[in-house]
N, C-alpha and C. Protein backbone atom coordinates (compact mmCIF):
# COMPACT_ATOMS: atom_id res chain seq x y z
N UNK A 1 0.81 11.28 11.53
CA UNK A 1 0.14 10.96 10.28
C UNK A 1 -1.23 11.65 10.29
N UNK A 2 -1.73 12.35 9.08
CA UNK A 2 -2.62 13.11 9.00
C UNK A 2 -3.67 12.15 9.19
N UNK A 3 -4.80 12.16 9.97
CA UNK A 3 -5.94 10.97 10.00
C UNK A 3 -7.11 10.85 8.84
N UNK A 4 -7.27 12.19 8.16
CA UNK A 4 -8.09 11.79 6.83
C UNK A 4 -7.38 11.27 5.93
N UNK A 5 -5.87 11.88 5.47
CA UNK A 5 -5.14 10.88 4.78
C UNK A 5 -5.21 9.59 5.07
N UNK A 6 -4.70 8.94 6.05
CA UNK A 6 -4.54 8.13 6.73
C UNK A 6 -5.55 7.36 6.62
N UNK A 7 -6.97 7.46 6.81
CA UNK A 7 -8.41 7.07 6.44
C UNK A 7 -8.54 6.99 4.59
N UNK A 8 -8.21 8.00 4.12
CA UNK A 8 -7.96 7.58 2.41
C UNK A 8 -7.73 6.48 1.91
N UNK A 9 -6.39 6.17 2.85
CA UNK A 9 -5.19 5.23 2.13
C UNK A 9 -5.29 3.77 2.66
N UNK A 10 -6.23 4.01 3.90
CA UNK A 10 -6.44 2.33 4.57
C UNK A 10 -7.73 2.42 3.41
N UNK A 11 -8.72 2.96 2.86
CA UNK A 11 -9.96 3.01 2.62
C UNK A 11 -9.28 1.78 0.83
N UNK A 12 -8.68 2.60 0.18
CA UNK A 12 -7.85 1.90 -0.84
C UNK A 12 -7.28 1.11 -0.60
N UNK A 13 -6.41 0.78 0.33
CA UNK A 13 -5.98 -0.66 1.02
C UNK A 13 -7.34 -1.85 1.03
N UNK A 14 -8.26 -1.66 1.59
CA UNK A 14 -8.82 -1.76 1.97
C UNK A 14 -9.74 -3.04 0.47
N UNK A 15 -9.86 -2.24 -0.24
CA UNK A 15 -10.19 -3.05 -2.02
C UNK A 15 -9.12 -3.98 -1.95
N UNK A 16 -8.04 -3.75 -2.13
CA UNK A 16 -6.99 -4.35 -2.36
C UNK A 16 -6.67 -5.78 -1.25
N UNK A 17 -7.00 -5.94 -0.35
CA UNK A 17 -6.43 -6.45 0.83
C UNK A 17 -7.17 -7.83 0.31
N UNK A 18 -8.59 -8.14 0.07
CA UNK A 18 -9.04 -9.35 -0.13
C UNK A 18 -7.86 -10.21 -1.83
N UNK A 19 -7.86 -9.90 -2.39
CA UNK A 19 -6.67 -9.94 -3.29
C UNK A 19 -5.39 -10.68 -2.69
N UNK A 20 -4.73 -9.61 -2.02
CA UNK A 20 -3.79 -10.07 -1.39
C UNK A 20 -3.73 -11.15 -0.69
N UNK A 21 -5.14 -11.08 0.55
CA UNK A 21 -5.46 -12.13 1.24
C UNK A 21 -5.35 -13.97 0.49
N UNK A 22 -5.86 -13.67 -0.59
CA UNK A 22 -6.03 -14.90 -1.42
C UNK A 22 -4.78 -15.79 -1.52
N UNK A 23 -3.59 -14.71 -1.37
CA UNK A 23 -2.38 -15.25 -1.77
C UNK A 23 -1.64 -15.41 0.05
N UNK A 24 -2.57 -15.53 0.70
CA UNK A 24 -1.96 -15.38 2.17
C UNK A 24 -0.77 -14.37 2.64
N UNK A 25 -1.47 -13.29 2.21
CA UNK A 25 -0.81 -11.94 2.81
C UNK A 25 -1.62 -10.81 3.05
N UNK A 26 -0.72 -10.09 3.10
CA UNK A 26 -1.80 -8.59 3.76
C UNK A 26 -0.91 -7.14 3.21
N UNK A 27 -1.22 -5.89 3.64
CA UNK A 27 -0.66 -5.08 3.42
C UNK A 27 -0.51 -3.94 4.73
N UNK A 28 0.47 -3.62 5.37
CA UNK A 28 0.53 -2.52 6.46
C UNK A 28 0.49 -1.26 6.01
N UNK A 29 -0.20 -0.27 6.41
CA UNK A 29 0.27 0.74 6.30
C UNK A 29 1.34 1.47 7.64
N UNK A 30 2.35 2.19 7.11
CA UNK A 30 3.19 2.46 8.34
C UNK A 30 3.39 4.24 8.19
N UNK A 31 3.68 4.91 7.28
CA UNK A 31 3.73 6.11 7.55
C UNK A 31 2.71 6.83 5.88
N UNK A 32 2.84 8.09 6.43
CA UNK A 32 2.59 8.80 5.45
C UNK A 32 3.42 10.23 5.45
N UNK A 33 3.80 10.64 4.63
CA UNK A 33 5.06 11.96 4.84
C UNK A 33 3.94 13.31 4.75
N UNK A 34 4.52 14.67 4.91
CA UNK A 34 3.88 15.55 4.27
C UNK A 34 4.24 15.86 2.76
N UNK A 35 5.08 15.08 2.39
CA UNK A 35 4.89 15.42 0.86
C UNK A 35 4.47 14.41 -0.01
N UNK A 36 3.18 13.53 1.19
CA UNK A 36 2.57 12.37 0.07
C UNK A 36 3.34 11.16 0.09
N UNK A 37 4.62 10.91 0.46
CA UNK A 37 4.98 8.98 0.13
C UNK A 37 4.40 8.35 1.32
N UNK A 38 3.74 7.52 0.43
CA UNK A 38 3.18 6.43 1.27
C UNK A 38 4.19 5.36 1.73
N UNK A 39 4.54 5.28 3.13
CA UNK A 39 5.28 3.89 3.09
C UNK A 39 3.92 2.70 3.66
N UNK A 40 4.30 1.54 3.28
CA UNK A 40 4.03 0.26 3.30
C UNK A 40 4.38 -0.72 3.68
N UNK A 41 3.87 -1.90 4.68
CA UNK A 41 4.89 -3.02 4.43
C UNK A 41 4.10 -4.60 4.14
N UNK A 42 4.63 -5.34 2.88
CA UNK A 42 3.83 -6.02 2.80
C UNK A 42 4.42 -7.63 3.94
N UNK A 43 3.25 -8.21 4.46
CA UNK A 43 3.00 -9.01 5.29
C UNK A 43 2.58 -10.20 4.86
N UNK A 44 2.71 -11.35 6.21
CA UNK A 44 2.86 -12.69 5.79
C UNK A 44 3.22 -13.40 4.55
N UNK A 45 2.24 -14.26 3.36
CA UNK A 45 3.22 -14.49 2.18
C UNK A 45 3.71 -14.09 1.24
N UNK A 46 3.24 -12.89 1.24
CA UNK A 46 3.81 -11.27 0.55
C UNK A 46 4.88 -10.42 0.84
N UNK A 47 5.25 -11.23 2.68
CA UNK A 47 6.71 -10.43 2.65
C UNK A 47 7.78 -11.32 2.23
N UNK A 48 8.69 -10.57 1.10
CA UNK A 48 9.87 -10.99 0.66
C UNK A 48 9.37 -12.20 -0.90
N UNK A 49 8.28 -12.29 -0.70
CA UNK A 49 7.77 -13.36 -1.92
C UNK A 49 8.58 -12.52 -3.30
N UNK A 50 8.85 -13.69 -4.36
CA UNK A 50 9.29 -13.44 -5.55
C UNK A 50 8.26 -12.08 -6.29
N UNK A 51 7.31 -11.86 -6.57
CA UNK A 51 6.26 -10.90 -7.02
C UNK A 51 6.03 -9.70 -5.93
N UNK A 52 6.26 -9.32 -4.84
CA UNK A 52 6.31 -8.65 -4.15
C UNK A 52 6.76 -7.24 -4.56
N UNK A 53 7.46 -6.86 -5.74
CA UNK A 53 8.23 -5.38 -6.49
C UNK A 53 6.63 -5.45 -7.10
N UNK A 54 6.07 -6.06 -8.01
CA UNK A 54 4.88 -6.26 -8.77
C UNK A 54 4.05 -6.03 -7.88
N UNK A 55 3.51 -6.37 -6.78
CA UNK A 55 2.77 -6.28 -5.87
C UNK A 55 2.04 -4.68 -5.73
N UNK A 56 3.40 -4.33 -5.19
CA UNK A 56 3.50 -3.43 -4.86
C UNK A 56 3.50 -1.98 -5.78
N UNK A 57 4.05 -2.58 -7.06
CA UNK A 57 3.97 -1.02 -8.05
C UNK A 57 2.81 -1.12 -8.85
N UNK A 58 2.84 -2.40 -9.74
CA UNK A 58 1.51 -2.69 -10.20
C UNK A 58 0.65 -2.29 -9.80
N UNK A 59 0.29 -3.02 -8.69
CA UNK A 59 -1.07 -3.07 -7.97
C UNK A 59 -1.07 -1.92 -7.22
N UNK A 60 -0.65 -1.74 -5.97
CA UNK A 60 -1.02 -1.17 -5.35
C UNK A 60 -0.36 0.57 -5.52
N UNK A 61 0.98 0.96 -5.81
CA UNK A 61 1.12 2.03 -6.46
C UNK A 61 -0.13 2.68 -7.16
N UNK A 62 -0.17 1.50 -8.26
CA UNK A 62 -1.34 2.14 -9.16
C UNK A 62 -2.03 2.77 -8.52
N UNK A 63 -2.85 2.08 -7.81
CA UNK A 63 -4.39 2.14 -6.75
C UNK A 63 -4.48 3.21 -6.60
N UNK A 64 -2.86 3.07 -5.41
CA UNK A 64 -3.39 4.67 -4.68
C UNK A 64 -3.17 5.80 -5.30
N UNK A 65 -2.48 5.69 -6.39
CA UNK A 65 -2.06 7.49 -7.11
C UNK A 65 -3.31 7.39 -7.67
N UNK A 66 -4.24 6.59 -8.18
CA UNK A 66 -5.59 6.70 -9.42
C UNK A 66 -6.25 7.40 -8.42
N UNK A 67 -6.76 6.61 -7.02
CA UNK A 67 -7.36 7.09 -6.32
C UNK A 67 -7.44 8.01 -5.32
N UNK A 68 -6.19 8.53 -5.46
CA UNK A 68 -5.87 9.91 -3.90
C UNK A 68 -4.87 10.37 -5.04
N UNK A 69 -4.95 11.33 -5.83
CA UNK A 69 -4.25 12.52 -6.69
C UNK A 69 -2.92 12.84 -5.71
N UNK A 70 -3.29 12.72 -3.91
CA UNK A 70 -1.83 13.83 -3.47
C UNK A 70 -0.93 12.71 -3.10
N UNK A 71 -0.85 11.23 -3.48
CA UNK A 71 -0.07 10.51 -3.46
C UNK A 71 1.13 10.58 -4.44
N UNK A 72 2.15 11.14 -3.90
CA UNK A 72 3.73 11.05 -4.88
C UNK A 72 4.20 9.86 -5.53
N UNK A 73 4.34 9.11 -4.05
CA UNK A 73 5.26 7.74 -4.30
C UNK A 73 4.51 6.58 -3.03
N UNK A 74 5.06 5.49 -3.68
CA UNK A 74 4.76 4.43 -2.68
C UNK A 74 5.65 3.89 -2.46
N UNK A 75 6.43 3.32 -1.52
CA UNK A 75 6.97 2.48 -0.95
C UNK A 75 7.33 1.66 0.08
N UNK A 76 7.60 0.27 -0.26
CA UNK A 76 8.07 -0.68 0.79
C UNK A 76 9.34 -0.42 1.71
N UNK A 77 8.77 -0.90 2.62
CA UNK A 77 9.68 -0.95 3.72
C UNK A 77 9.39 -2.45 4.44
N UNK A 78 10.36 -2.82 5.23
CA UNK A 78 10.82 -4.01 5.83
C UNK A 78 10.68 -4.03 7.67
C-alpha cells in the first residue's frame, strides 16, 4: 500500500471516525489497489448493523472521492 495514499485515506477516516464512534463502531482501513479501490472494513456496532450499505456509500464513499479525486471505488469487506 502506497504510504501517502494510505496517509490520505486514514487522514479522511479520520473526520469520519468520531461519528461512527458515537454509534459504537469504527472504520478499518485494509487495502488500497493501484487503480484507487479503497477496501474497508467496518467494525464493532457497524459490523453487519442494518445501516451499514448507508454507512458506507453515503458517508464514507462520499468523503473519500470529494476528498482524494484518485479514489475509484470504495468497498466493504468482511
Amino acid at each position: 500500500m502506497d504510504a501517502d495514499r494510505q496517509r490520505q485515506v486514514e487522514g479522511v477516516l479520520d473526520t469520519l471516525r468520531p461519528w461512527l464512534r458515537n454509534d459504537g463502531g469504527d472504520v478499518e482501513l485494509v487495502e488500497i489497489s493501484a487503480e484507487g479501490k479503497v477496501s474497508l472494513r467496518l467494525t464493532g456496532a457497524c459490523n453487519g448493523c442494518a445501516g451499514a450499505h448507508s454507512t458506507m456509500g453515503d458517508g464514507i464513499r462520499m468523503s473519500l472521492q470529494m476528498e482524494l479525486p484518485w479514489v475509484t471505488d470504495v468497498v466493504a469487506v468482511n
